[in-house]
Protein backbone atom coordinates (compact mmCIF):
# COMPACT_ATOMS: atom_id res chain seq x y z
CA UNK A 1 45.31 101.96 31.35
CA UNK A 2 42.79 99.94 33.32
CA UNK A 3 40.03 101.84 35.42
CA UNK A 4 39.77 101.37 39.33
CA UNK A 5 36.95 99.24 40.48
CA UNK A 6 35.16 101.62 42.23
CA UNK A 7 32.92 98.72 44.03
CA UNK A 8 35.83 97.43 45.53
CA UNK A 9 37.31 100.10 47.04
CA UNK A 10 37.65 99.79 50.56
CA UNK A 11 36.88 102.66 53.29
CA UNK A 12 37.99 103.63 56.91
CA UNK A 13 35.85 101.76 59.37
CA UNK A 14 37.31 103.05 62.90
CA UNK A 15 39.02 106.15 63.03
CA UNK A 16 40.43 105.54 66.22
CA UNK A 17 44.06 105.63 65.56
CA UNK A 18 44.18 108.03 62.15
CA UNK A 19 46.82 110.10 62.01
CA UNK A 20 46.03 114.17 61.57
CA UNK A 21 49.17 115.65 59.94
CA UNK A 22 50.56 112.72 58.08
CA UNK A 23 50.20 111.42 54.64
CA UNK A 24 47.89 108.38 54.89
CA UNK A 25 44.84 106.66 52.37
CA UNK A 26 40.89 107.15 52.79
CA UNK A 27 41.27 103.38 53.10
CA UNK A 28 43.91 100.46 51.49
CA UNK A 29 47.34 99.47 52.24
CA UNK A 30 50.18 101.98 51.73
CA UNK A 31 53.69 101.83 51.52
CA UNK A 32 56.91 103.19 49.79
CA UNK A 33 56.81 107.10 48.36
CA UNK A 34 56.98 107.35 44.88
CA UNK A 35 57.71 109.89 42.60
CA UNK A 36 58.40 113.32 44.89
CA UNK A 37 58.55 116.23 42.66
CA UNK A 38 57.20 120.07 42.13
CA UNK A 39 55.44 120.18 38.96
CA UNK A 40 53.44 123.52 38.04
CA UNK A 41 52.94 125.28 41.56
CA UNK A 42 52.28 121.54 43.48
CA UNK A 43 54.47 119.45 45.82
CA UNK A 44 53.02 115.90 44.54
CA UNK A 45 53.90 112.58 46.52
CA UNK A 46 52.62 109.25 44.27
CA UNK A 47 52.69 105.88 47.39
CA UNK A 48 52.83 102.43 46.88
CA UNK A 49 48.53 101.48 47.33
CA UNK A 50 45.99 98.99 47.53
CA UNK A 51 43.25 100.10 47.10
CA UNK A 52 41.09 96.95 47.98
CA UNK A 53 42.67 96.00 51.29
CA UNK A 54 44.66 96.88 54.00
CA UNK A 55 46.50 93.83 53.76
CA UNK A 56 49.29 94.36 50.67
CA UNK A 57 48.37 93.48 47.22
CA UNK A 58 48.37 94.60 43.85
CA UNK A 59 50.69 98.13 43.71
CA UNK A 60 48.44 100.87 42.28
CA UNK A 61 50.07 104.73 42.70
CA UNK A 62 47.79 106.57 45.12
CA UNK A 63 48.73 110.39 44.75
CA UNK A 64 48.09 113.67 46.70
CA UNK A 65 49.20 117.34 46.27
CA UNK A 66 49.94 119.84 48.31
CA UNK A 67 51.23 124.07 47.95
CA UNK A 68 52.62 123.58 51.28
CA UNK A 69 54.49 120.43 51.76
CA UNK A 70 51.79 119.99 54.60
CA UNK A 71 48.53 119.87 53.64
CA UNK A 72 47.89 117.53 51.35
CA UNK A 73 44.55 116.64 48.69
CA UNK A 74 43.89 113.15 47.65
CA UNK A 75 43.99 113.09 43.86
CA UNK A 76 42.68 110.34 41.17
CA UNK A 77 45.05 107.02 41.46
CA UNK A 78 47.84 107.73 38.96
CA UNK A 79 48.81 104.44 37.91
CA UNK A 80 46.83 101.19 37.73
CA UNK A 81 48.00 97.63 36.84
CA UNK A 82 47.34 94.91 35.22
CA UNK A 83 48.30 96.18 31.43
CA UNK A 84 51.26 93.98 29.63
CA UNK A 85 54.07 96.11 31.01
CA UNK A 86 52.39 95.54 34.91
CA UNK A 87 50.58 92.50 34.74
CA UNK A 88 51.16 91.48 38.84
CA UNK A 89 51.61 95.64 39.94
CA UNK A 90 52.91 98.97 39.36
CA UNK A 91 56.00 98.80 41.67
CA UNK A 92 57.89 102.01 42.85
CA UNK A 93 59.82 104.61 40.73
CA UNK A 94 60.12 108.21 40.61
CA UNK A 95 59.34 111.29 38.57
CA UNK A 96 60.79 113.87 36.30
CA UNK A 97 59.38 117.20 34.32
CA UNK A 98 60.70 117.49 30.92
CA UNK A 99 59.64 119.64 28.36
CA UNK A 100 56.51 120.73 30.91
CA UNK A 101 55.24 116.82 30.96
CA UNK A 102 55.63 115.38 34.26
CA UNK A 103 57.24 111.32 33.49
CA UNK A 104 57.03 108.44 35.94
CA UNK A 105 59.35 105.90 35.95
CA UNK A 106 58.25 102.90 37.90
CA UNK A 107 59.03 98.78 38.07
CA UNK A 108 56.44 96.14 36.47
CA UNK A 109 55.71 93.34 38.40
CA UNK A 110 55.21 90.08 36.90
CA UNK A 111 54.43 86.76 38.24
CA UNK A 112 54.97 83.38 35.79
CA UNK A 113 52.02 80.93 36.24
CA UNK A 114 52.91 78.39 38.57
CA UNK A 115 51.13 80.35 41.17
CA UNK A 116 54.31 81.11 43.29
CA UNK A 117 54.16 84.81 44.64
CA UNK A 118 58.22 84.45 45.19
CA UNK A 119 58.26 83.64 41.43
CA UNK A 120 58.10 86.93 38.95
CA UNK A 121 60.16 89.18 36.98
CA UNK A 122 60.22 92.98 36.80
CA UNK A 123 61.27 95.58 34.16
CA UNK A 124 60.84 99.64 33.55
CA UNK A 125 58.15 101.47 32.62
CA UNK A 126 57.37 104.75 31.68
CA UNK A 127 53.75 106.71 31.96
CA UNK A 128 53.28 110.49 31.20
CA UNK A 129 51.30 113.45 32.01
CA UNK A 130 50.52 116.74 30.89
CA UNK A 131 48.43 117.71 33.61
CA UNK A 132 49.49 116.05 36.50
CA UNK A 133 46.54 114.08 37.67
CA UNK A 134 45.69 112.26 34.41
CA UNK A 135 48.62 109.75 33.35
CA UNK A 136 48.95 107.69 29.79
CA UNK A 137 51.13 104.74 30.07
CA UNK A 138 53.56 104.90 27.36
CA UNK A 139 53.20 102.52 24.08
CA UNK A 140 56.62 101.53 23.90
CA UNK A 141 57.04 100.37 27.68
CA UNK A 142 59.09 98.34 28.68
CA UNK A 143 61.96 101.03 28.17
CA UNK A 144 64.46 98.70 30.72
CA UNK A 145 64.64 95.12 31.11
CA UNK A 146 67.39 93.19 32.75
CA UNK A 147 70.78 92.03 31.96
CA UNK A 148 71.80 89.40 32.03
CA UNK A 149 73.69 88.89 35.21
CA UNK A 150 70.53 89.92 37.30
CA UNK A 151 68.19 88.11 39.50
CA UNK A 152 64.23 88.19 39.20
CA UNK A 153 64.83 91.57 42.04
CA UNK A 154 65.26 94.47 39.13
CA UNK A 155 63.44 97.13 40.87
CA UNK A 156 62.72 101.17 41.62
CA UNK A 157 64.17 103.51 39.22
CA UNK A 158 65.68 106.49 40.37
CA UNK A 159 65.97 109.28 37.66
CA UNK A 160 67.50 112.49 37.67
CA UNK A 161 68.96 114.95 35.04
CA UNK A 162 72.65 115.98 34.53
CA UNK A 163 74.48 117.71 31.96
CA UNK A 164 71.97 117.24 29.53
CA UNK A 165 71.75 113.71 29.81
CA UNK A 166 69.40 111.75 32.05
CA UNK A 167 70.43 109.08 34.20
CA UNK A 168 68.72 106.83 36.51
CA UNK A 169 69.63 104.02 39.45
CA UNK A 170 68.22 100.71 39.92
CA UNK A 171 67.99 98.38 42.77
CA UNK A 172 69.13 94.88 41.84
CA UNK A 173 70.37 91.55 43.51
CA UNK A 174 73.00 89.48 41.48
CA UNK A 175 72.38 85.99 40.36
CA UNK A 176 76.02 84.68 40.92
CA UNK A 177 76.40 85.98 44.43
CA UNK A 178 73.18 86.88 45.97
CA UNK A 179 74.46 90.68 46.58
CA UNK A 180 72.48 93.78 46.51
CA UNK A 181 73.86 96.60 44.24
CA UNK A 182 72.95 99.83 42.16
CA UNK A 183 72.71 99.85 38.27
CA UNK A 184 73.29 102.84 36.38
CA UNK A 185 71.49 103.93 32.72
CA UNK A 186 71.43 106.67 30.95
CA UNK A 187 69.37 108.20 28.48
CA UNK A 188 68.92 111.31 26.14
CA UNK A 189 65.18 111.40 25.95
CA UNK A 190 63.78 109.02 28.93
CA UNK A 191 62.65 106.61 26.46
CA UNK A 192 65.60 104.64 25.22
CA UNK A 193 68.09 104.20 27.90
CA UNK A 194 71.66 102.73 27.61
CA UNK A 195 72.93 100.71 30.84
CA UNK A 196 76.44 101.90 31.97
CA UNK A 197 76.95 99.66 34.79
CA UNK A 198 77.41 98.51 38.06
CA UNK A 199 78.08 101.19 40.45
CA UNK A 200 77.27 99.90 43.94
CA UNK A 201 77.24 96.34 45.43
CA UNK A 202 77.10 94.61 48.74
CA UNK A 203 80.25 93.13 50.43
CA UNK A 204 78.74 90.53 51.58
CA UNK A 205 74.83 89.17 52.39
CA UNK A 206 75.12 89.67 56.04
CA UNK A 207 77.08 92.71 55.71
CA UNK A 208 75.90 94.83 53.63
CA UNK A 209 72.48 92.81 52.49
CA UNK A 210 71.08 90.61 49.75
CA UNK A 211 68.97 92.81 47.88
CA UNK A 212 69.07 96.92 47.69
CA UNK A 213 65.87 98.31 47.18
CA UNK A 214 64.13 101.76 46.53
CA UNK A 215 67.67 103.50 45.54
CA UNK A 216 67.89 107.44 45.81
CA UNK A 217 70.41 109.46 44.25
CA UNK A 218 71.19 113.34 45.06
CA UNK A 219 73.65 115.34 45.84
CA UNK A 220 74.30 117.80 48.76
CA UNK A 221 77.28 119.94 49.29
CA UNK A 222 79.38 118.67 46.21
CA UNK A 223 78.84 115.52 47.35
CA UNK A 224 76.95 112.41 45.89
CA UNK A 225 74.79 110.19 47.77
CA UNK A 226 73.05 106.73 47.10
CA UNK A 227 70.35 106.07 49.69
CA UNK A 228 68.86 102.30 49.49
CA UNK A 229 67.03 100.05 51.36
CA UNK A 230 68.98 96.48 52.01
CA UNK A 231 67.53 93.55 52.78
CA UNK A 232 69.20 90.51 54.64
CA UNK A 233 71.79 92.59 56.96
CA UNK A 234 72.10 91.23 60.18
CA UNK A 235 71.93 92.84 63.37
CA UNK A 236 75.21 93.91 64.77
CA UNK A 237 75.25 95.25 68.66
CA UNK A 238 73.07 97.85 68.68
CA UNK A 239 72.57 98.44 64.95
CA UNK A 240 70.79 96.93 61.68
CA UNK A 241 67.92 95.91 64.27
CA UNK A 242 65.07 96.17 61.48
CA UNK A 243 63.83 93.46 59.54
CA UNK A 244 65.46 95.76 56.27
CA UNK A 245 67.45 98.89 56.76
CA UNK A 246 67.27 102.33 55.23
CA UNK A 247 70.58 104.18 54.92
CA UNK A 248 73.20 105.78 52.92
CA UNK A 249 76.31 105.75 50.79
CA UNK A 250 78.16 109.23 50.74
CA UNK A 251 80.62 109.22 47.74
CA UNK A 252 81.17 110.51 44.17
CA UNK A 253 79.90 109.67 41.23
CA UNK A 254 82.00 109.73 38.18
CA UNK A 255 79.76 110.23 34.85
CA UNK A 256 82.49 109.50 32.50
CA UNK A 257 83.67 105.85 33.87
CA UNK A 258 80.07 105.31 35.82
CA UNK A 259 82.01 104.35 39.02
CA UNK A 260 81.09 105.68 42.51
CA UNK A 261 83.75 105.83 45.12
CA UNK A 262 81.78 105.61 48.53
CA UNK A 263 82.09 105.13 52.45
CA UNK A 264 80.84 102.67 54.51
CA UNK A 265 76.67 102.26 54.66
CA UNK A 266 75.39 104.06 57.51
CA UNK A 267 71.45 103.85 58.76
CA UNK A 268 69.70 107.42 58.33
CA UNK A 269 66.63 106.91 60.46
CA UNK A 270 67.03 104.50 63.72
CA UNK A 271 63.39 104.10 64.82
CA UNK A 272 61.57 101.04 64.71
CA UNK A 273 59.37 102.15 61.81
CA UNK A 274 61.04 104.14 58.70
CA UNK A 275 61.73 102.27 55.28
CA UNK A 276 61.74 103.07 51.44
CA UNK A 277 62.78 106.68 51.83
CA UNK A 278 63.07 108.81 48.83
CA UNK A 279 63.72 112.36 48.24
CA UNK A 280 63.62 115.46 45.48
CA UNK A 281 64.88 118.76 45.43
CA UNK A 282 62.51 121.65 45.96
CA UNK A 283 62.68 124.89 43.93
CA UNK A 284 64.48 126.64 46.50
CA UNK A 285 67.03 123.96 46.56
CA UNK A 286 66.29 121.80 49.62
CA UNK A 287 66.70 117.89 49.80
CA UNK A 288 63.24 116.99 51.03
CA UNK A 289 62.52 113.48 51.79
CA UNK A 290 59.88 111.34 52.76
CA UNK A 291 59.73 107.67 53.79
CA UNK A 292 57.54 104.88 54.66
CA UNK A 293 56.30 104.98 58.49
CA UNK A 294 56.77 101.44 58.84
CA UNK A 295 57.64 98.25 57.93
CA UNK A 296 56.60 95.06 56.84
CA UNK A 297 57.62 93.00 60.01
CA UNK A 298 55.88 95.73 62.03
CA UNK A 299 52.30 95.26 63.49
CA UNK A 300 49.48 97.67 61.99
CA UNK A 301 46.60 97.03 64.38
CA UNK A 302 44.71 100.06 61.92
CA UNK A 303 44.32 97.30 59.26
CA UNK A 304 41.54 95.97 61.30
CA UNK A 305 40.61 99.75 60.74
CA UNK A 306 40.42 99.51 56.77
CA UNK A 307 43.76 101.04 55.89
CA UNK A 308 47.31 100.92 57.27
CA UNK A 309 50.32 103.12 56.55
CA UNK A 310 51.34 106.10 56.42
CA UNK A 311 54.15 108.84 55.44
CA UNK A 312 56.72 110.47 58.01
CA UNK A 313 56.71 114.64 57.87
CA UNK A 314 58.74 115.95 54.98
CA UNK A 315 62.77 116.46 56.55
CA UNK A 316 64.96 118.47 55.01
CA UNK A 317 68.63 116.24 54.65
CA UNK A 318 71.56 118.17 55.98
CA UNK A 319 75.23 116.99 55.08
CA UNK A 320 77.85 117.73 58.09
CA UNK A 321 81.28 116.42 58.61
CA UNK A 322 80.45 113.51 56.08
CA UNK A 323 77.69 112.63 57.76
CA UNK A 324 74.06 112.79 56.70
CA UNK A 325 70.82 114.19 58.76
CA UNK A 326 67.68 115.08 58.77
CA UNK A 327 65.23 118.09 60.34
CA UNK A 328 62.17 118.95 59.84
CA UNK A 329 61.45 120.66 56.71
CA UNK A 330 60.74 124.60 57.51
CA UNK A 331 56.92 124.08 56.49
CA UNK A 332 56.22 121.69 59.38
CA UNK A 333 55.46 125.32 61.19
CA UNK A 334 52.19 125.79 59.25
CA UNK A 335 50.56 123.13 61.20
CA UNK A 336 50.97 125.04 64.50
CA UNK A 337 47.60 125.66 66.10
CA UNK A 338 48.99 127.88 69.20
CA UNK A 339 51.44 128.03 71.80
CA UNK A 340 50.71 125.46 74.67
CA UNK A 341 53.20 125.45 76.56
CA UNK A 342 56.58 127.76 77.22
CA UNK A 343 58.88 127.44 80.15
CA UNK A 344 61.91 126.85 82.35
CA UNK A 345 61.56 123.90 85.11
CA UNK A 346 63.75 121.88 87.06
CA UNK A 347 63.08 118.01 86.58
CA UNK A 348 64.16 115.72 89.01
CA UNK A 349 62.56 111.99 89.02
CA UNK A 350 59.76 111.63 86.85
CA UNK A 351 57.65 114.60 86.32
CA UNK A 352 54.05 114.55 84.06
CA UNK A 353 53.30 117.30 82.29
CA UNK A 354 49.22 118.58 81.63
CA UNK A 355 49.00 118.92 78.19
CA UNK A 356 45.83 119.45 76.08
CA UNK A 357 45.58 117.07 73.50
CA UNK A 358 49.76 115.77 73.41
CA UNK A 359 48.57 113.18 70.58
CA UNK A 360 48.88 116.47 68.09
CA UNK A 361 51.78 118.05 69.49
CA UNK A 362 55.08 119.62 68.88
CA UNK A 363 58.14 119.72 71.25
CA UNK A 364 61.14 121.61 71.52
CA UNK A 365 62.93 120.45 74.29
CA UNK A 366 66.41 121.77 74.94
CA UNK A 367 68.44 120.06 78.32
CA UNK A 368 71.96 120.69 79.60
CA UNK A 369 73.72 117.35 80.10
CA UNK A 370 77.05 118.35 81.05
CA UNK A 371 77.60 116.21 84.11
CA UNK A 372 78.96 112.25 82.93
CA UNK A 373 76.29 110.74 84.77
CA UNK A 374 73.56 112.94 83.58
CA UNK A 375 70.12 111.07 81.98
CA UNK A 376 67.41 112.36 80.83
CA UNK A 377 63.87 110.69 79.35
CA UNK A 378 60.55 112.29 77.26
CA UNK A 379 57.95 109.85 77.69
CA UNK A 380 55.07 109.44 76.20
CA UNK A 381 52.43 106.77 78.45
CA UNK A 382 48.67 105.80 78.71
CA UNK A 383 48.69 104.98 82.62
CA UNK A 384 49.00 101.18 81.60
CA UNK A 385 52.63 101.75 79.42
CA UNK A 386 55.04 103.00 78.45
CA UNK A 387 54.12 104.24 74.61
CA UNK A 388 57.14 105.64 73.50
CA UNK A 389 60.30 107.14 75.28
CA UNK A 390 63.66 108.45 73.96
CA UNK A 391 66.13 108.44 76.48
CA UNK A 392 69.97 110.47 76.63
CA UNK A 393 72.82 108.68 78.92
CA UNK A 394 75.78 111.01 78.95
CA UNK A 395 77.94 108.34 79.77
CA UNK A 396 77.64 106.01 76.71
CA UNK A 397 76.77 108.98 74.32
CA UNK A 398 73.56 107.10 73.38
CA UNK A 399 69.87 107.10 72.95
CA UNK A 400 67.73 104.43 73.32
CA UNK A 401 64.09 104.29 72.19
CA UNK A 402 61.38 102.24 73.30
CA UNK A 403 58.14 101.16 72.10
CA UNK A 404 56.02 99.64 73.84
CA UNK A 405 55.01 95.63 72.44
CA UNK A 406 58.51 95.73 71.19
CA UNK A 407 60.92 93.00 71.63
CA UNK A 408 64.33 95.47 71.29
CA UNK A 409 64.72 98.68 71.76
CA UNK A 410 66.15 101.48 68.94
CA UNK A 411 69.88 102.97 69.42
CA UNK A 412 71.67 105.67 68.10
CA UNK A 413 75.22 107.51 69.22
CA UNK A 414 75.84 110.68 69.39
CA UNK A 415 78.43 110.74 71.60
CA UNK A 416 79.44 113.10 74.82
CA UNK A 417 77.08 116.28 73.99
CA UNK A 418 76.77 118.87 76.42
CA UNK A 419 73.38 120.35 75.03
CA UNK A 420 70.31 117.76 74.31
CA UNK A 421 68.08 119.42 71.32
CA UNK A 422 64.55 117.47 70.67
CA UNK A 423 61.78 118.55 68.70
CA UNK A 424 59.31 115.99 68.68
CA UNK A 425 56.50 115.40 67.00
CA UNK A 426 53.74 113.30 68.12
CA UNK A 427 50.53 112.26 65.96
CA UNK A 428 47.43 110.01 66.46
CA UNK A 429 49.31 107.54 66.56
CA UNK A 430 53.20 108.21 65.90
CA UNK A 431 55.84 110.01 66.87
CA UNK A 432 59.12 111.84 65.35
CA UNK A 433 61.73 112.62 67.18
CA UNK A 434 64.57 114.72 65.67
CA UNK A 435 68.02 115.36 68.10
CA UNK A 436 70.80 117.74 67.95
CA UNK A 437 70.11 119.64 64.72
CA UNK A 438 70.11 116.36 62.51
CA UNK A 439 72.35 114.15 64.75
CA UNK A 440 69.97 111.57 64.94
CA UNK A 441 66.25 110.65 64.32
CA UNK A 442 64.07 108.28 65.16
CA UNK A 443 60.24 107.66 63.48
CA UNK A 444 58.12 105.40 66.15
CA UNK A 445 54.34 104.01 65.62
CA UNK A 446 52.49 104.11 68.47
CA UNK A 447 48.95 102.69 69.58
CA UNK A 448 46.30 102.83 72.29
CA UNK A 449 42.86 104.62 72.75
CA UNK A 450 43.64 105.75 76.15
CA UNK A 451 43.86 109.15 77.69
CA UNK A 452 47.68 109.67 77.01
CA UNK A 453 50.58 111.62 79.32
CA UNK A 454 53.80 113.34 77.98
CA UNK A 455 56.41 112.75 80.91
CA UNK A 456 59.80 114.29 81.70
CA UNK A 457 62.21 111.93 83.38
CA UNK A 458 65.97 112.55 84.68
CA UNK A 459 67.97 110.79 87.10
CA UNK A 460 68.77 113.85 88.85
CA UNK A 461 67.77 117.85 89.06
CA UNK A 462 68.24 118.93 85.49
CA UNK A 463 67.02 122.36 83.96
CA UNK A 464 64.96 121.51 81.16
CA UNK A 465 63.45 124.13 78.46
CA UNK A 466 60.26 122.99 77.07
CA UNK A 467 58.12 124.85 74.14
CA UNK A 468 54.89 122.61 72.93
CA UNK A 469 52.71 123.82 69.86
CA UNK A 470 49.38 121.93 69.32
CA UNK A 471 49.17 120.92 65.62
CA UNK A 472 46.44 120.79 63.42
CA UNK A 473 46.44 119.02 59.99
């Protein structure tokens, strides 16, 4: 494997709008999570990285480790292209232990010579590791390339182990129809894998999307789920407002006949800036999951900055009534740095609240909304704007989120609740906001160098319970 150019590596500049408890680089461009797993006594999370830039380029792995699903160290880049199998980049994939050797799995990227970035093909790779930092690309790679039927889009391998046998999904577009969909293989040893099929595609391009990338597989509940990221759907009232999407088909997958019987796709995260997700199970048999905290039709004024990107907080996925969620994982706790704030007021009209330092903060805001005309807002502003605010109107059953240099706002319903549940957590520059025990969430960048203000806002007197943590990465 080829060796990072160490003169080339670029460095934060400006630390102005770094994030504290997030996963981000010491400098480059970062996207999609890669290859979540627990692999002797470490939570490790491989990213999508540039090292050379903060403008996207060449996909290297960047990699960190943590004991706590919190606290993460920056480890040795994992994988580097530019070697036969990756020629234009080391794409994403995922990761499996067998036989105590950690695998990756993970796309090559490779562009013909006519100098056309939209020209290239892709196939799987494997590369190994015995120790977790140190990885050996394998000498028989490419172990995947693609049928027939496919289009040049043949990308991010999901693998997982079942029965013995290991299987993995793959996102794809068609070549006949334009569609997105999800390929199944299946393997005994990783190495030589045997394709069983198509087990997911799109309806239509508007509809359902053009392309499905970064596909997830797990299972919660005795039921089988295929999260992907489609490109091309188009906006429908107050949904599929992202450039792509990120959501999820809840089914069952048949091994025998590879066929998956599924519902209708439905978005996972609604906030302006969450793509790529991807997931693992821990050893106490959680879904954690982890996805891109932003987008590539999103601005990134920290590029100016020498890096852009970063991770969302690890969420545990809950599966209720047929529909999936996320909360925080358990282990967000660890960052708290002290109570700040614990008590009962009445809000009417706009109130401000004096918080230290509510760019590192924690919320846990619980409100009764049991009247129909009852609204309620948490606000976050910088005495110019409006940052960020996620706002409850009884009447529709919806939120709305704004953020501010926005064109739209976000939407998600949750219908007629009587109780409004928020924790919130708010970085450097971002902020989470998880409602109603995994009803809804919504992951929101943020940006200004200003003193900042948390606000609570209702339309009338409302009791409102409000706990705030400081947190410290």
């Amino acid at each position: 494997m080829k060796d990072i150019d160490q003169t080339r590596i670029i460095k934060v500049s400006n630390t102005r709008y770094r994030e504290s408890f997030h996963i981000q680089t010491n400098g480059g461009w970062l996207n999609d999570p890669n290859g979540l797993c627990y692999y002797k006594g470490y939570y490790h999370v491989f990213y999508q990285f540039h090292p050379y830039s903060s403008q996207w380029g060449p996909m290297h792995w960047g990699h960190v480790r943590s004991k706590d699903l919190v606290h993460w160290e920056q480890l040795p880049v994992a994988l580097v292209p530019g070697d036969a199998e990756d020629t234009g980049g080391c794409f994403s994939g995922s990761a499996i232990v067998k036989d105590n050797r950690l695998f990756l799995i993970y796309t090559g990227h490779h562009y013909y010579d006519d100098g056309d970035q939209d020209h290239f093909w892709e196939n799987q790779n494997i590369a190994y590791s015995d120790d977790g930092i140190n990885f050996t690309k394998y000498n028989g790679n490419p172990v995947i390339e693609a049928p027939e039927d496919n289009s040049q889009d043949f990308r991010d391998p999901k693998v997982w182990e079942f029965d013995g046998q290991y299987y993995l999904v793959l996102g794809s577009r068609s070549k006949d129809d334009n569609r997105g969909r999800i390929l199944l293989y299946q393997s005994a040893d990783l190495l030589h894998w045997d394709y069983r099929g198509i087990i997911a595609k799109s309806t239509g391009e508007d509809t359902e999307g053009f392309m499905w990338e970064c596909p997830d597989f797990f299972r919660i509940n005795g039921r089988d789920i295929i999260a992907c990221s489609p490109m091309g759907i188009k906006a429908s009232g107050h949904k599929y407002l992202n450039l792509s999407q990120n959501g999820v088909f809840i089914g069952q997958l048949n091994y025998q006949t590879a066929t998956f019987e599924h519902g209708s796709f439905n978005e996972l995260d609604s906030g302006h800036n969450f793509y790529a997700a991807q997931s693992f199970l821990t050893p106490d048999g959680r879904q954690i999951q982890f996805g891109w905290f932003s987008s590539f039709d999103q601005p990134m004024p920290e590029q100016a900055d020498g890096w852009a990107g970063a991770l969302t907080l690890p969420r545990e996925l809950v599966l209720k009534d047929n529909q999936l969620g996320a909360i925080p994982a358990k282990e967000v706790k660890l960052l708290r740095n002290g109570q700040l704030l614990n008590s009962a007021q009445l809000i009417n009209g706009d109130q401000s609240l004096a918080i230290t330092d509510p760019q590192h903060t924690e919320w846990h805001v619980v409100v009764p909304v049991t009247n129909e005309n009852d609204e309620f807002t948490w606000q976050l502003s910088d005495g110019r704007h409006n940052l960020i605010s996620l706002t409850y109107t009884k009447a529709s059953g919806e939120l709305t989120v704004h953020q501010h240099g926005q064109a739209t706002n976000r939407y998600a319903q949750i219908g007629q609740v009587d109780q409004l549940d928020l924790r919130i957590f708010v970085d450097t520059s971002s902020a989470e906001f998880f409602i109603n025990n995994g009803a809804a969430t919504f992951s929101e960048r943020y940006y200004t160098t200003e003193k900042v203000t948390p606000h609570l806002v209702s339309n009338h007197s409302l009791p409102v319970n409000v706990t705030v943590y400081s947190l410290k990465g």
